[in-house]
C-alpha atoms as a PDB file:
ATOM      1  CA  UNK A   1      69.229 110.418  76.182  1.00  0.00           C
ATOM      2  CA  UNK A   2      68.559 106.671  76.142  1.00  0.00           C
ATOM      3  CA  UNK A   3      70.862 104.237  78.387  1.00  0.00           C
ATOM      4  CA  UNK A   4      72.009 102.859  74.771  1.00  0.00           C
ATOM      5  CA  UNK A   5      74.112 106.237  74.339  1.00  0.00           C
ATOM      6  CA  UNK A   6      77.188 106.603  76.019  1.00  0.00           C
ATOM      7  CA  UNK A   7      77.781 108.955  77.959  1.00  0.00           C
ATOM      8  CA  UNK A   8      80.028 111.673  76.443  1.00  0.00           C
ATOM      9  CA  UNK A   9      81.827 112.755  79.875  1.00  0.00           C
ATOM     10  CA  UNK A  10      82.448 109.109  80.399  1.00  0.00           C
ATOM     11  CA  UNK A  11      83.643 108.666  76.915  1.00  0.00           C
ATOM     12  CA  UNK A  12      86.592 111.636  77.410  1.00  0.00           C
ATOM     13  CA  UNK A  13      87.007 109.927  80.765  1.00  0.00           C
ATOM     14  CA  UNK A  14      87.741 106.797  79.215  1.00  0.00           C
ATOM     15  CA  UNK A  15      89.735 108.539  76.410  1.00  0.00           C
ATOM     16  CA  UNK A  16      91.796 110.485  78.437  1.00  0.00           C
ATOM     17  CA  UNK A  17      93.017 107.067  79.981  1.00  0.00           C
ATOM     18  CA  UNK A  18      93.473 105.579  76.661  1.00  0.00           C
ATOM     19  CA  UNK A  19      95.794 109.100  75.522  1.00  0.00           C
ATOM     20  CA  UNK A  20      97.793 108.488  79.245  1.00  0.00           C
ATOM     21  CA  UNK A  21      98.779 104.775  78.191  1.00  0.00           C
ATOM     22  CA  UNK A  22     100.262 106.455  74.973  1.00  0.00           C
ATOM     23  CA  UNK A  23     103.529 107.909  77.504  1.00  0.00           C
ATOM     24  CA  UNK A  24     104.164 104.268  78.597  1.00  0.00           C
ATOM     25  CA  UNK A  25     104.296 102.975  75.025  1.00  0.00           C
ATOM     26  CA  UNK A  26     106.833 105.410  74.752  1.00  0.00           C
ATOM     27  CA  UNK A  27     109.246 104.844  77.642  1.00  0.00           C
ATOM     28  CA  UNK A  28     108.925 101.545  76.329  1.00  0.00           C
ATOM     29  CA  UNK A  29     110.679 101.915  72.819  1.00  0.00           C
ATOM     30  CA  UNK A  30     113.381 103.312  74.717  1.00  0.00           C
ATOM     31  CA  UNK A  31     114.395  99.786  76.021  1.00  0.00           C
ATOM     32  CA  UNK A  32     117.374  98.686  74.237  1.00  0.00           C
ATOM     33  CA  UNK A  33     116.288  94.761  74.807  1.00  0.00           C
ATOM     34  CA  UNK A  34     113.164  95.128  73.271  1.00  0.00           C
ATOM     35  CA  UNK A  35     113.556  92.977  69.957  1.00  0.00           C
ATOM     36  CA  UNK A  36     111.035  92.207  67.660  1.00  0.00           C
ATOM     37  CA  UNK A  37     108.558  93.794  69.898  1.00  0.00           C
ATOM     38  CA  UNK A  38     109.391  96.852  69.371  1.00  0.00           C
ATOM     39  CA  UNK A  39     107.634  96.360  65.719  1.00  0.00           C
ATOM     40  CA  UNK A  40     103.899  96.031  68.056  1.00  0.00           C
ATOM     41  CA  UNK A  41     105.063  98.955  70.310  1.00  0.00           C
ATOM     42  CA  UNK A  42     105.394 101.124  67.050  1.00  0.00           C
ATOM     43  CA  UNK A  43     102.136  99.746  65.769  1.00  0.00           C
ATOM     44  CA  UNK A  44     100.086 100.287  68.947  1.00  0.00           C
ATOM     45  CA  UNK A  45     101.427 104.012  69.306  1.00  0.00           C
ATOM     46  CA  UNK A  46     100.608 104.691  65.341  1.00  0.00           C
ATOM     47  CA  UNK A  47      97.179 103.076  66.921  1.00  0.00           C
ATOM     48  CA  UNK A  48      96.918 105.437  69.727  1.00  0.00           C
ATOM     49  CA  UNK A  49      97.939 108.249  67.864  1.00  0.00           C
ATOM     50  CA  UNK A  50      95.242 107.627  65.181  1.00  0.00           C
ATOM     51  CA  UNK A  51      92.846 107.159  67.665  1.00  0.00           C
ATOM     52  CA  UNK A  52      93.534 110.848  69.595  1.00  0.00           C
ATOM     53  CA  UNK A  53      93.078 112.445  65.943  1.00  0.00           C
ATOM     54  CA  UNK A  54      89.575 110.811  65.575  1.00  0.00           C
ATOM     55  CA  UNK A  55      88.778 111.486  68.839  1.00  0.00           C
ATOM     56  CA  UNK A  56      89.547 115.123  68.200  1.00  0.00           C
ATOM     57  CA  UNK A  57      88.017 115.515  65.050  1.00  0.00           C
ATOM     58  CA  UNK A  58      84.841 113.531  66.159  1.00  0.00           C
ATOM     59  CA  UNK A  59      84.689 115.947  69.882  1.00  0.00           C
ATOM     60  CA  UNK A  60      86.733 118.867  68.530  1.00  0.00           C
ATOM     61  CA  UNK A  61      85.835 120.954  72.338  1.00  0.00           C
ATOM     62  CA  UNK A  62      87.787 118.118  74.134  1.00  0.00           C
END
């Protein structure tokens, strides 16, 4: 492995973070005073969530 390669323990580290955001997105949307916001909330959790399925498909054992 060169050091150009990441590091695929470090990469489901780093994903694993990413996925943990994905439950604070959520709590968010249920804020009644959110506004026009909401509209980026949705589109970063459609974000996340396509993210998780690539992840998956791309390290199917994580």
């Amino acid at each position: 492995m060169t050091d150009t390669q990441p590091d695929i323990q470090a990469l489901r580290q780093r994903f694993q973070l990413i996925e943990s955001k994905r439950e604070s997105l959520i709590r968010l949307l249920e804020q009644p005073n959110l506004g026009t916001l909401r509209i980026d909330v949705n589109q970063a959790l459609e974000e996340i969530d396509d993210l998780i399925d690539e992840f998956k498909r791309t390290f199917p054992d994580s």
